[in-house]
PDB file of N, CA and C in Angstrom:
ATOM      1  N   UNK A   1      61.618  31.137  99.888  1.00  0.00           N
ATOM      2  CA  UNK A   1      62.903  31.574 100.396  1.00  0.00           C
ATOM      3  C   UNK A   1      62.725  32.730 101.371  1.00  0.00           C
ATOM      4  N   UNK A   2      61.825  33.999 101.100  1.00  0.00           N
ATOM      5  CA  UNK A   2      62.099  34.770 101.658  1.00  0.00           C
ATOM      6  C   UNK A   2      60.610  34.309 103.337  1.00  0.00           C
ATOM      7  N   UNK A   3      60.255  33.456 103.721  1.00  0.00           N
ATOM      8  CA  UNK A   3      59.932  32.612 104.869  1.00  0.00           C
ATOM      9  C   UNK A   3      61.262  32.083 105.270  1.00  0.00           C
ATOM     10  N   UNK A   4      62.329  31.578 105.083  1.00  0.00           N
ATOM     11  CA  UNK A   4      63.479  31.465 105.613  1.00  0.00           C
ATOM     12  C   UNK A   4      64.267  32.559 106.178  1.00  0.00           C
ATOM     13  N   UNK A   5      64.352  33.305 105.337  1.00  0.00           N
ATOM     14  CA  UNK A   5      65.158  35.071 105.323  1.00  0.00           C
ATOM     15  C   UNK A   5      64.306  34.926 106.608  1.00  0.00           C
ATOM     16  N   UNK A   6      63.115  35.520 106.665  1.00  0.00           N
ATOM     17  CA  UNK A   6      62.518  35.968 107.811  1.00  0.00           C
ATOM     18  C   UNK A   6      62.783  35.539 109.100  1.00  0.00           C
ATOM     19  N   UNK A   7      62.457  33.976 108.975  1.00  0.00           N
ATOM     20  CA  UNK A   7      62.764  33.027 110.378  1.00  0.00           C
ATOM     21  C   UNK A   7      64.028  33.567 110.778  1.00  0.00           C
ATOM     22  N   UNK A   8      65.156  33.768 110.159  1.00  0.00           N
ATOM     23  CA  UNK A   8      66.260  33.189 110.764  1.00  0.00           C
ATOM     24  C   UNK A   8      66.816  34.730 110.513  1.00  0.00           C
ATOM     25  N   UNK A   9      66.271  35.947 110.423  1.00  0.00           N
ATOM     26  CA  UNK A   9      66.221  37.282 110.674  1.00  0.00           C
ATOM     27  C   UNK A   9      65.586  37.755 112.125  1.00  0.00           C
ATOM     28  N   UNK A  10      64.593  36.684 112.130  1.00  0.00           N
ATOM     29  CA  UNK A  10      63.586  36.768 113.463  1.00  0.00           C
ATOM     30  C   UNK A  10      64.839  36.800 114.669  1.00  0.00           C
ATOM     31  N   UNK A  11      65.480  35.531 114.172  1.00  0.00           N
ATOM     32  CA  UNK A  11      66.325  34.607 115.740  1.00  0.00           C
ATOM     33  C   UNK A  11      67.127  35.850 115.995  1.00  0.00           C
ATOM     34  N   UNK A  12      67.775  36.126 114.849  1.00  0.00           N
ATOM     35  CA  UNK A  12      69.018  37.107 115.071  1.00  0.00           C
ATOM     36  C   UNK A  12      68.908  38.592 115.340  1.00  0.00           C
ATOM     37  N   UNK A  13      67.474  38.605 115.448  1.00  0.00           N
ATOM     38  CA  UNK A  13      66.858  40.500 115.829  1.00  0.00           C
ATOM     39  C   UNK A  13      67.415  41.512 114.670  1.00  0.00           C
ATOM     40  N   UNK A  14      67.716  41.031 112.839  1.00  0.00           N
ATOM     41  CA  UNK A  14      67.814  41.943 112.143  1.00  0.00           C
ATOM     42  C   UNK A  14      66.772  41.855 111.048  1.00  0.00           C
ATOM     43  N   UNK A  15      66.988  42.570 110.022  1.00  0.00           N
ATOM     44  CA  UNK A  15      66.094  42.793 108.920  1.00  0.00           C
ATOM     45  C   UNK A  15      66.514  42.189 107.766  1.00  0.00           C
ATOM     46  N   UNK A  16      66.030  41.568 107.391  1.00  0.00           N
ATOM     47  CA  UNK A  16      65.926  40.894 106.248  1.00  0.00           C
ATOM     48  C   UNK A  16      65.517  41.422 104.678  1.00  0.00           C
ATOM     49  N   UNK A  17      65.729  41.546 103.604  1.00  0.00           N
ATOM     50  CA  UNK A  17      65.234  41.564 102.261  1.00  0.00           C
ATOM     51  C   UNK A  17      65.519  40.902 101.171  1.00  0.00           C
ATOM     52  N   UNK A  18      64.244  39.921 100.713  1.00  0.00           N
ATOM     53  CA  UNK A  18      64.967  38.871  99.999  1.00  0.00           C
ATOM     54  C   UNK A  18      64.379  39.416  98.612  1.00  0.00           C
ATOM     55  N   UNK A  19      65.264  39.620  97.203  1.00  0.00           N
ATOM     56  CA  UNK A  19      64.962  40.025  96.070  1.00  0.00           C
ATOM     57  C   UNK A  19      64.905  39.252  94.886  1.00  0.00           C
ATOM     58  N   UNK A  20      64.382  38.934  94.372  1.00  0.00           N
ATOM     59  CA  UNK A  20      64.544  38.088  92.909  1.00  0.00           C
ATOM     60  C   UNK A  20      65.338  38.802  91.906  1.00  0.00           C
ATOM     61  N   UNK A  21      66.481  37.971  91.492  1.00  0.00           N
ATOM     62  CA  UNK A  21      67.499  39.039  90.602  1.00  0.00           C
ATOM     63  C   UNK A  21      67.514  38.061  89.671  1.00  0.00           C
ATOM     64  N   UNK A  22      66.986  37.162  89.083  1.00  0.00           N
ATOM     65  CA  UNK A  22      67.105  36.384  88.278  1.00  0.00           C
ATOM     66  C   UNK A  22      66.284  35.026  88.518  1.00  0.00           C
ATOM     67  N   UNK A  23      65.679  34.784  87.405  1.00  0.00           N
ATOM     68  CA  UNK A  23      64.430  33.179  87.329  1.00  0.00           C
ATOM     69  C   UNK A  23      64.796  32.347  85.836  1.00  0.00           C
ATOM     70  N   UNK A  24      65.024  31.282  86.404  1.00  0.00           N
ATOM     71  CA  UNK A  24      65.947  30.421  85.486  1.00  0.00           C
ATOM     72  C   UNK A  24      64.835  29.091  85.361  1.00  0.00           C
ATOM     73  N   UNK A  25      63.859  28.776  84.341  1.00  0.00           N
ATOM     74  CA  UNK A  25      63.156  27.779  84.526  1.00  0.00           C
ATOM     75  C   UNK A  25      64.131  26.249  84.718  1.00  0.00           C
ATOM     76  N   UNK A  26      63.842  25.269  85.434  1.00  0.00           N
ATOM     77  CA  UNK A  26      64.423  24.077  85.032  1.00  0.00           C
ATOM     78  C   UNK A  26      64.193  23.144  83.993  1.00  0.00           C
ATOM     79  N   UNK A  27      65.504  22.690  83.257  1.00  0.00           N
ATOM     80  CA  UNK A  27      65.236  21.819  82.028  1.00  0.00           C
ATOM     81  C   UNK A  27      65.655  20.722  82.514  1.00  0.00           C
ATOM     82  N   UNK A  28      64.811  19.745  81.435  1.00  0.00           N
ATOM     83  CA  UNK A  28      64.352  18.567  81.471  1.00  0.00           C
ATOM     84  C   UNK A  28      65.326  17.760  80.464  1.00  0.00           C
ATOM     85  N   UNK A  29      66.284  17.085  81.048  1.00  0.00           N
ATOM     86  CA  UNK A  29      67.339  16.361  80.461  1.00  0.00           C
ATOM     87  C   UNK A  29      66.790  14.976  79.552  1.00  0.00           C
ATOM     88  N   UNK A  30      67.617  14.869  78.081  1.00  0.00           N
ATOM     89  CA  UNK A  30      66.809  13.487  77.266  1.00  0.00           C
ATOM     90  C   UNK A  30      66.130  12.522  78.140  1.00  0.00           C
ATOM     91  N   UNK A  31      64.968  11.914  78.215  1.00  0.00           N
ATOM     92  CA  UNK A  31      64.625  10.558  79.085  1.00  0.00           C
ATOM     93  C   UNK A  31      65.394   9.560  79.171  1.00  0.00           C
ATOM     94  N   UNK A  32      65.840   9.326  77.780  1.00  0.00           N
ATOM     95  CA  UNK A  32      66.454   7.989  77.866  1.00  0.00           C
ATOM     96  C   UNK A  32      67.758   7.876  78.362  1.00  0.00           C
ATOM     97  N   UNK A  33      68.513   9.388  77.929  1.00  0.00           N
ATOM     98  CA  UNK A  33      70.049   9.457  78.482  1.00  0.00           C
ATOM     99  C   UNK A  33      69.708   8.950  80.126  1.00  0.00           C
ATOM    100  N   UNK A  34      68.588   9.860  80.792  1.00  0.00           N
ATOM    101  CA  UNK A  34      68.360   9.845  82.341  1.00  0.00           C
ATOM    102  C   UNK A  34      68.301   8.426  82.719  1.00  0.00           C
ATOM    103  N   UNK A  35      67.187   7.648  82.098  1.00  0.00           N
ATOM    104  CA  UNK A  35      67.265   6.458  82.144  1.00  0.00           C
ATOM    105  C   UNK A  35      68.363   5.586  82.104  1.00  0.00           C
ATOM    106  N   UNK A  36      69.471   5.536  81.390  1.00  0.00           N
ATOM    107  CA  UNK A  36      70.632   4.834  80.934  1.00  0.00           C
ATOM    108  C   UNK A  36      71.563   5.255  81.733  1.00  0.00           C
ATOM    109  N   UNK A  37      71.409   6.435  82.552  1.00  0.00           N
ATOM    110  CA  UNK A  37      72.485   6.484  83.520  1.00  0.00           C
ATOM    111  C   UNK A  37      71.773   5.904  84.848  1.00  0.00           C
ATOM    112  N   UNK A  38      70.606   5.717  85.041  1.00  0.00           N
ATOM    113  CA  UNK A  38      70.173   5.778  86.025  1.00  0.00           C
ATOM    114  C   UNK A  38      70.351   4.096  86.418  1.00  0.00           C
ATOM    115  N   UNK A  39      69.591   3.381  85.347  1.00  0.00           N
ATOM    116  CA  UNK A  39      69.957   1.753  85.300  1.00  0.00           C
ATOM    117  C   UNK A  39      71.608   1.385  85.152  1.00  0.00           C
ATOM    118  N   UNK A  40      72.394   1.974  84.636  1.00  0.00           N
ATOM    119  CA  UNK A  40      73.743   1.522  84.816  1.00  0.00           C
ATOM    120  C   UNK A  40      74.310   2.316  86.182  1.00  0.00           C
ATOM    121  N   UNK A  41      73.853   2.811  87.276  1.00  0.00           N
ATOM    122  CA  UNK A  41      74.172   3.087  88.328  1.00  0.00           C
ATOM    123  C   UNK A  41      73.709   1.855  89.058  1.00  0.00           C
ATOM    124  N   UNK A  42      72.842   1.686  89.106  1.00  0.00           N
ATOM    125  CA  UNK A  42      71.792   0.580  89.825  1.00  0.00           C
ATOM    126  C   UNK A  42      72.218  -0.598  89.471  1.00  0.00           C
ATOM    127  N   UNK A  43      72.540  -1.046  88.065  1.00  0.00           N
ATOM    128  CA  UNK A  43      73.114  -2.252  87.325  1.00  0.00           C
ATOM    129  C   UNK A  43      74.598  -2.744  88.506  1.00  0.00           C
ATOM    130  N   UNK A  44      75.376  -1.738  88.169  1.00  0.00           N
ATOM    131  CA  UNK A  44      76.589  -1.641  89.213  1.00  0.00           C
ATOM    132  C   UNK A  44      76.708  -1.370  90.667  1.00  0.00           C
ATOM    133  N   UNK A  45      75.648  -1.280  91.304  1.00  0.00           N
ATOM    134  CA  UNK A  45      75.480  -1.547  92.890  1.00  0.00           C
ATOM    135  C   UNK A  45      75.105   0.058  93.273  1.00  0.00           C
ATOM    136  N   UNK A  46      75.406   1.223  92.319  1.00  0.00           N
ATOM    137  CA  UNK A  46      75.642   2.439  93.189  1.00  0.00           C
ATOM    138  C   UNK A  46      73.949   2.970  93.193  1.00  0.00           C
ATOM    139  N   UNK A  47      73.666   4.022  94.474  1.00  0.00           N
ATOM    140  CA  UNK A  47      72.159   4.453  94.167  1.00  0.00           C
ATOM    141  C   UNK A  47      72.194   5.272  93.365  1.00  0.00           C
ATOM    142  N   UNK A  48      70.824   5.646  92.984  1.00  0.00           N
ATOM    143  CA  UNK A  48      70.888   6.504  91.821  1.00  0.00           C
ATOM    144  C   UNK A  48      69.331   7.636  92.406  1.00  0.00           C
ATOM    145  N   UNK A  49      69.677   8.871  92.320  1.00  0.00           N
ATOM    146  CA  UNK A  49      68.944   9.993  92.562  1.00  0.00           C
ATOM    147  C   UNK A  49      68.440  10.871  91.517  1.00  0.00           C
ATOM    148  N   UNK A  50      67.449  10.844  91.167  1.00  0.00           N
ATOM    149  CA  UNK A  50      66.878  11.518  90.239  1.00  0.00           C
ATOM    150  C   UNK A  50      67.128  13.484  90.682  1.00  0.00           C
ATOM    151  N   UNK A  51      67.643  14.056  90.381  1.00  0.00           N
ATOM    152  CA  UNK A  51      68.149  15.741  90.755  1.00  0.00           C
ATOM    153  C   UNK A  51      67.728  17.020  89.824  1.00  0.00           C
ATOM    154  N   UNK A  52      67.380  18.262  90.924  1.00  0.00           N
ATOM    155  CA  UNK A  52      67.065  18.943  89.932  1.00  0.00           C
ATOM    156  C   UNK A  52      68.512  19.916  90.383  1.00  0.00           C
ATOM    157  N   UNK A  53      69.180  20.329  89.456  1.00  0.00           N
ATOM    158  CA  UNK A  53      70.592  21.321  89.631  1.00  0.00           C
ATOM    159  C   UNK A  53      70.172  22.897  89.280  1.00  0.00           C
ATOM    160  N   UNK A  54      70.696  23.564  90.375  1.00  0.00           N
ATOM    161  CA  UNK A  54      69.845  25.343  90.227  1.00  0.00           C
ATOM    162  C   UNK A  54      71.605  25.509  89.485  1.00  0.00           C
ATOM    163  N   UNK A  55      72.357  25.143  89.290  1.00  0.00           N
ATOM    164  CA  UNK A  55      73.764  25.598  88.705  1.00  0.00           C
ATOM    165  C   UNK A  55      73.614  25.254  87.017  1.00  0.00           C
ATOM    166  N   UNK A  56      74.033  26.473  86.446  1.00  0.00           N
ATOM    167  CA  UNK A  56      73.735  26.192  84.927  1.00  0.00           C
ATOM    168  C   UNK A  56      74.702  26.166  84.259  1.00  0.00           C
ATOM    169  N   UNK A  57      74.851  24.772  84.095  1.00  0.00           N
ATOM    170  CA  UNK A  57      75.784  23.707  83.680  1.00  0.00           C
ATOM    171  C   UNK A  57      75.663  23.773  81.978  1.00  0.00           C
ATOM    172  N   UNK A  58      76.824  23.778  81.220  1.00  0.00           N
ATOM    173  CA  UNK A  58      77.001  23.874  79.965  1.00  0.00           C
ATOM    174  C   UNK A  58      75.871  23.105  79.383  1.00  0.00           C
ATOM    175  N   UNK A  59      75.606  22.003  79.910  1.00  0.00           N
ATOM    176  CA  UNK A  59      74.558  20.739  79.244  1.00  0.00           C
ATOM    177  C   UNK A  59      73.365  21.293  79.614  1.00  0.00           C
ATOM    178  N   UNK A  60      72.914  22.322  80.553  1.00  0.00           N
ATOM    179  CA  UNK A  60      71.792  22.666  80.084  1.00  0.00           C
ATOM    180  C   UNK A  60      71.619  23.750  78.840  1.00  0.00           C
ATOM    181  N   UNK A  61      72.871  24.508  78.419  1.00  0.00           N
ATOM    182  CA  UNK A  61      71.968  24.858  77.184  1.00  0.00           C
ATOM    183  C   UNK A  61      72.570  23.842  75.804  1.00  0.00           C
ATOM    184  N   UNK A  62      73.603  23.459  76.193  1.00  0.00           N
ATOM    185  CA  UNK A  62      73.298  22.099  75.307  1.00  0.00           C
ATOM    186  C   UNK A  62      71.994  21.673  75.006  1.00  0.00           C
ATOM    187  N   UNK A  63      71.344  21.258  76.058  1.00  0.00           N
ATOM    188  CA  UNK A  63      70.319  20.258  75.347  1.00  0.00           C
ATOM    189  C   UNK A  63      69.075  20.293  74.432  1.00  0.00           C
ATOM    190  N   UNK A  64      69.423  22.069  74.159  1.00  0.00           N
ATOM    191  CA  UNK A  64      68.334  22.704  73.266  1.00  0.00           C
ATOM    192  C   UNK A  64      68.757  22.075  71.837  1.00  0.00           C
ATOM    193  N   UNK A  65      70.037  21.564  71.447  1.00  0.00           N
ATOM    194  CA  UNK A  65      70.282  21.239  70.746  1.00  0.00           C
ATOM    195  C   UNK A  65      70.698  19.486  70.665  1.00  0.00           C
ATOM    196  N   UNK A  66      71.049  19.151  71.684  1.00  0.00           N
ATOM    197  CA  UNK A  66      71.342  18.010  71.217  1.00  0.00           C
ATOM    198  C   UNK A  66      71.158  16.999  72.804  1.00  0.00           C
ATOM    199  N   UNK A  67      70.936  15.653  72.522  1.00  0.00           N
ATOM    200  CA  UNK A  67      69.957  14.515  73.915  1.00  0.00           C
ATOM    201  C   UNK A  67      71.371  15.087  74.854  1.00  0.00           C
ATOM    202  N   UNK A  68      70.843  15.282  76.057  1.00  0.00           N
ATOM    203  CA  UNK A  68      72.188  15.456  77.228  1.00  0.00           C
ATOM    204  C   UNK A  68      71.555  15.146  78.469  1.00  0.00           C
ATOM    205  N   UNK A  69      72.277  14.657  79.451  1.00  0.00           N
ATOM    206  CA  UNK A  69      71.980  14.475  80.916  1.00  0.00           C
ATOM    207  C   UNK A  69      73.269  14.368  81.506  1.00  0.00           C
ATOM    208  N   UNK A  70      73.053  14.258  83.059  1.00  0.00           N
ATOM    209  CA  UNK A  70      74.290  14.616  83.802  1.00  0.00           C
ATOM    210  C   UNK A  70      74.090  13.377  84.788  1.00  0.00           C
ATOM    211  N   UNK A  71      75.498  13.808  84.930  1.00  0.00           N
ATOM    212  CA  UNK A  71      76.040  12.208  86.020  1.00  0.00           C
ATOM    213  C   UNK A  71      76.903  13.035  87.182  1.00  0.00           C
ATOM    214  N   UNK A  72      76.190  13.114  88.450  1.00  0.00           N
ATOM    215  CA  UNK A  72      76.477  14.132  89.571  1.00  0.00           C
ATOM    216  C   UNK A  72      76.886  13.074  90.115  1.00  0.00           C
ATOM    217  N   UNK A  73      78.712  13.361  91.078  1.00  0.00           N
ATOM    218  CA  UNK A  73      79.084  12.323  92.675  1.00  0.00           C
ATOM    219  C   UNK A  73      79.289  12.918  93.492  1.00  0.00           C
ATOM    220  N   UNK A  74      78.751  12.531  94.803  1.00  0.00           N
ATOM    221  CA  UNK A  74      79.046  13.227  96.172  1.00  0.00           C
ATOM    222  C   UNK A  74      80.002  13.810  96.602  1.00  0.00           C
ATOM    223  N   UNK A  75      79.751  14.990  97.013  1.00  0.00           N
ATOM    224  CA  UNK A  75      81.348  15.825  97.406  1.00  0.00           C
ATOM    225  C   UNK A  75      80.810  15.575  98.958  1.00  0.00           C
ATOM    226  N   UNK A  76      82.330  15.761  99.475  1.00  0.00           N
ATOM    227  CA  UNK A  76      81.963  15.871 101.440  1.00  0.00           C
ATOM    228  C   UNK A  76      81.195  16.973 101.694  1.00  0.00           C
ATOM    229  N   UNK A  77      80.132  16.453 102.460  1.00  0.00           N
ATOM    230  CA  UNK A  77      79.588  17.667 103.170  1.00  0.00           C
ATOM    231  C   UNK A  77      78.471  18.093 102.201  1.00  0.00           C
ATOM    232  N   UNK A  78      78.309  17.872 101.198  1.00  0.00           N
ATOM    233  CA  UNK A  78      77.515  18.273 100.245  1.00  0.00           C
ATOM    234  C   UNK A  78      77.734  19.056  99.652  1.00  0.00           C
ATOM    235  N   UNK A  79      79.070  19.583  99.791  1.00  0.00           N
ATOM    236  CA  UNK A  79      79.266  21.139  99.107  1.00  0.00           C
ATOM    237  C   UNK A  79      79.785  20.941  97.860  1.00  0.00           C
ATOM    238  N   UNK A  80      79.130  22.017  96.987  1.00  0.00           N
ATOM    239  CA  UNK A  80      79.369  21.917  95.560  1.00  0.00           C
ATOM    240  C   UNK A  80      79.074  23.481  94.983  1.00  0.00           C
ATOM    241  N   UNK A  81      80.096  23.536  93.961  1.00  0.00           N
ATOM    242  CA  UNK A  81      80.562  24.704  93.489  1.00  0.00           C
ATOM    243  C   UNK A  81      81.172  25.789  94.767  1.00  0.00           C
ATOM    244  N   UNK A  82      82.152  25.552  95.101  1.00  0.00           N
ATOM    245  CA  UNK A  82      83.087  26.354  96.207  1.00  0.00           C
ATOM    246  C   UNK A  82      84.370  25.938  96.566  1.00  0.00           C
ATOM    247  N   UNK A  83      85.062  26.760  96.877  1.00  0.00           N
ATOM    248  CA  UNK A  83      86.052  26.207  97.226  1.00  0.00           C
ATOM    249  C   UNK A  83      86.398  25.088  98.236  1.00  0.00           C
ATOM    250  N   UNK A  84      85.939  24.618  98.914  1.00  0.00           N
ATOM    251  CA  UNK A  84      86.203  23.947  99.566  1.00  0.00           C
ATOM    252  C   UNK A  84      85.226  22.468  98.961  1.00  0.00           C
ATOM    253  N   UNK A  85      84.390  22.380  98.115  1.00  0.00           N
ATOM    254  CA  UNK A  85      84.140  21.140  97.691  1.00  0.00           C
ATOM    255  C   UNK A  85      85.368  20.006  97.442  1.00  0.00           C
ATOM    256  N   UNK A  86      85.263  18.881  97.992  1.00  0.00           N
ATOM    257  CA  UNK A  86      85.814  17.774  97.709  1.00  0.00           C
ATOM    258  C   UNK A  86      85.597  16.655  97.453  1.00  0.00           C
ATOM    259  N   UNK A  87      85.763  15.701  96.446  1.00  0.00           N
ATOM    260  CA  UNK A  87      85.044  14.253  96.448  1.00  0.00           C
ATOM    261  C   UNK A  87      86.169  13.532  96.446  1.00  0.00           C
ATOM    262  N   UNK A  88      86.050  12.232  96.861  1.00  0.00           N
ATOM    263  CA  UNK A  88      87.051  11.426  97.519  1.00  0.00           C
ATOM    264  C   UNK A  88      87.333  10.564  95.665  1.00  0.00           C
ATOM    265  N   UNK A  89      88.658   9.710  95.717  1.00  0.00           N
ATOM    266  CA  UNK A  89      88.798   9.665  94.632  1.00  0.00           C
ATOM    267  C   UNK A  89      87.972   8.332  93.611  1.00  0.00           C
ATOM    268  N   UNK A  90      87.799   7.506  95.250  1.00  0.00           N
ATOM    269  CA  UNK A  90      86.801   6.233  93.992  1.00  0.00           C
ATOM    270  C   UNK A  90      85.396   6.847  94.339  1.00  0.00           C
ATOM    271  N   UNK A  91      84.579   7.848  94.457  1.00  0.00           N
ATOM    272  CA  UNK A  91      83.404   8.292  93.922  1.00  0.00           C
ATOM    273  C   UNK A  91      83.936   8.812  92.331  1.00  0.00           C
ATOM    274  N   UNK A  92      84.935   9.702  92.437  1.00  0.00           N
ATOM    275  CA  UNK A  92      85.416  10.122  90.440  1.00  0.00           C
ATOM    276  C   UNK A  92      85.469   9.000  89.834  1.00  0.00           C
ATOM    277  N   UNK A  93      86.164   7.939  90.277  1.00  0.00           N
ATOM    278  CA  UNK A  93      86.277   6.810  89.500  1.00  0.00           C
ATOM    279  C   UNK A  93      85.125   6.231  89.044  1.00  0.00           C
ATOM    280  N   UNK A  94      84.303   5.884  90.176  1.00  0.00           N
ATOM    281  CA  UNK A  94      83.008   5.680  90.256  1.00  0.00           C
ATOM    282  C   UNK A  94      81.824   6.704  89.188  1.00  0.00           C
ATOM    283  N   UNK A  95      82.233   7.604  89.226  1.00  0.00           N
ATOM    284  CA  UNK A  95      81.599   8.141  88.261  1.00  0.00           C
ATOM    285  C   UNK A  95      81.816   8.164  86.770  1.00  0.00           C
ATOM    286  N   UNK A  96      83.449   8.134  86.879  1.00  0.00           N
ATOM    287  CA  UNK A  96      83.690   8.714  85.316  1.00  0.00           C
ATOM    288  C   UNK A  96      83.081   6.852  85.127  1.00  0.00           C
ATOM    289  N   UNK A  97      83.450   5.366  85.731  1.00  0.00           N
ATOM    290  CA  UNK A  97      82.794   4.278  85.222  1.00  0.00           C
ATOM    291  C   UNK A  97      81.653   4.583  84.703  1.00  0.00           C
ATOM    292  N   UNK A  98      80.701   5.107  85.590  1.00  0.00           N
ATOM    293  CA  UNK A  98      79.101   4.821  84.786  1.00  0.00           C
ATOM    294  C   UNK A  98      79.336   6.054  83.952  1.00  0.00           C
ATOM    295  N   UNK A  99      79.884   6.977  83.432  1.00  0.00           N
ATOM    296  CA  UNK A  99      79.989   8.079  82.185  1.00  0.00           C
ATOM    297  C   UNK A  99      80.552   6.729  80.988  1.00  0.00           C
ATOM    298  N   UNK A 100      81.234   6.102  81.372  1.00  0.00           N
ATOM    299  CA  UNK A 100      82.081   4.877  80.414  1.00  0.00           C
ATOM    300  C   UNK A 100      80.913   4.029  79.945  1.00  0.00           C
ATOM    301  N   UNK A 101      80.663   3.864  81.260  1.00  0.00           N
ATOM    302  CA  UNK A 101      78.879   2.334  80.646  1.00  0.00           C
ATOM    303  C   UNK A 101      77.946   2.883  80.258  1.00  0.00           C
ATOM    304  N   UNK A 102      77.402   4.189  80.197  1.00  0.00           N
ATOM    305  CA  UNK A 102      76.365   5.178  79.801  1.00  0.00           C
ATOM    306  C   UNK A 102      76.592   5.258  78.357  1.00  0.00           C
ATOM    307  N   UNK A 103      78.124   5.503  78.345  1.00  0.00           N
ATOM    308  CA  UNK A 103      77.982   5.863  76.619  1.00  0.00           C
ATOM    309  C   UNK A 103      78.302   4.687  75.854  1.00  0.00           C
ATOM    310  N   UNK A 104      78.813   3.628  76.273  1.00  0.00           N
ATOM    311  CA  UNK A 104      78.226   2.198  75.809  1.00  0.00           C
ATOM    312  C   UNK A 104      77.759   1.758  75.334  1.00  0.00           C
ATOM    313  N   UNK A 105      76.292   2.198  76.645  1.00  0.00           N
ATOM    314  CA  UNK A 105      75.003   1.513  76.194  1.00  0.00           C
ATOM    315  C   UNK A 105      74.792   2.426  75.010  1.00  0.00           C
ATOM    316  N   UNK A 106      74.581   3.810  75.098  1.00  0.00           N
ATOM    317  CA  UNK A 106      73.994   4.451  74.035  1.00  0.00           C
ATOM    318  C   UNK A 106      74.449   4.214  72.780  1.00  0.00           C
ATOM    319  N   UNK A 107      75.566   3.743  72.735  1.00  0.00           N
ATOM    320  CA  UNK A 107      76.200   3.686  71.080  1.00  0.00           C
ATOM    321  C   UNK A 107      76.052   1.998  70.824  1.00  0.00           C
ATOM    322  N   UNK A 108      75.600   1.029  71.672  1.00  0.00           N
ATOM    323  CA  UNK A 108      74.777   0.036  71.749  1.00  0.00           C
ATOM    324  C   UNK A 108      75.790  -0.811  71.360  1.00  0.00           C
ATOM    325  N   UNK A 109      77.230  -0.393  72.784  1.00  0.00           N
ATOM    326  CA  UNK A 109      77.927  -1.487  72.698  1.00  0.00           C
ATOM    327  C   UNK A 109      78.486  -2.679  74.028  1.00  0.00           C
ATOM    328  N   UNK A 110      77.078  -2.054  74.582  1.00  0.00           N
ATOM    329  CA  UNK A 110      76.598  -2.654  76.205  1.00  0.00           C
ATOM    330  C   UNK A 110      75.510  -3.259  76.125  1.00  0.00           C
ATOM    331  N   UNK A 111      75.333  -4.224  76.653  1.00  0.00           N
ATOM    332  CA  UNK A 111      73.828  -4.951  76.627  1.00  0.00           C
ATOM    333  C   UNK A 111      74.069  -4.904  78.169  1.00  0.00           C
ATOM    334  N   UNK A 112      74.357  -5.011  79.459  1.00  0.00           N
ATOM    335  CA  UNK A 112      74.200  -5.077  80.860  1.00  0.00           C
ATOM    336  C   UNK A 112      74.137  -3.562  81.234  1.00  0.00           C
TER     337      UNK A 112
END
């Protein structure tokens, strides 16, 4: 990060200081939940992206306790967590579906 700070301190002729105020290791969501969302995305036509999220989402300290993974949909622009994030309404739909076929399968009342 702080090779970015610099570059783009360079362009603009100021000074830069980039500080570490906090280190958050990344966790590693159940396999199989990952898996089961990942094939019922794919099952149903949509792609599926394997992600690592720097935002610390209730389900990561969930999962010290119990199997969890996450089911992320595209906001415009990419923006997420801000005000101005927006996702159009059949990506929600689209999502909360595979949250519907995910837990399905897991309670093993989906075979597709």
């Amino acid at each position: 990060m702080s090779d970015i700070a610099a570059t783009f301190a360079a362009d603009e002729r100021v000074e830069a200081t980039v500080r570490s105020t906090m280190r958050v290791p990344a966790i590693q969501f159940n396999h199989e939940i990952v898996d089961i969302v990942e094939s019922s995305a794919l099952s149903d036509g949509y792609k599926a992206l394997r992600m690592t999220s720097g935002a610390m989402h209730d389900a990561c300290r969930l999962s010290k306790v119990v199997a969890t993974g996450m089911i992320f949909v595209p906001s415009r622009s990419g923006i997420s967590h801000h005000e101005d994030e927006w996702t159009a309404p059949e990506q929600l739909e689209a999502g909360a579906n595979l949250l519907c076929k995910s837990l399905l399968k897991l309670a093993g009342r989906c075979d597709r």
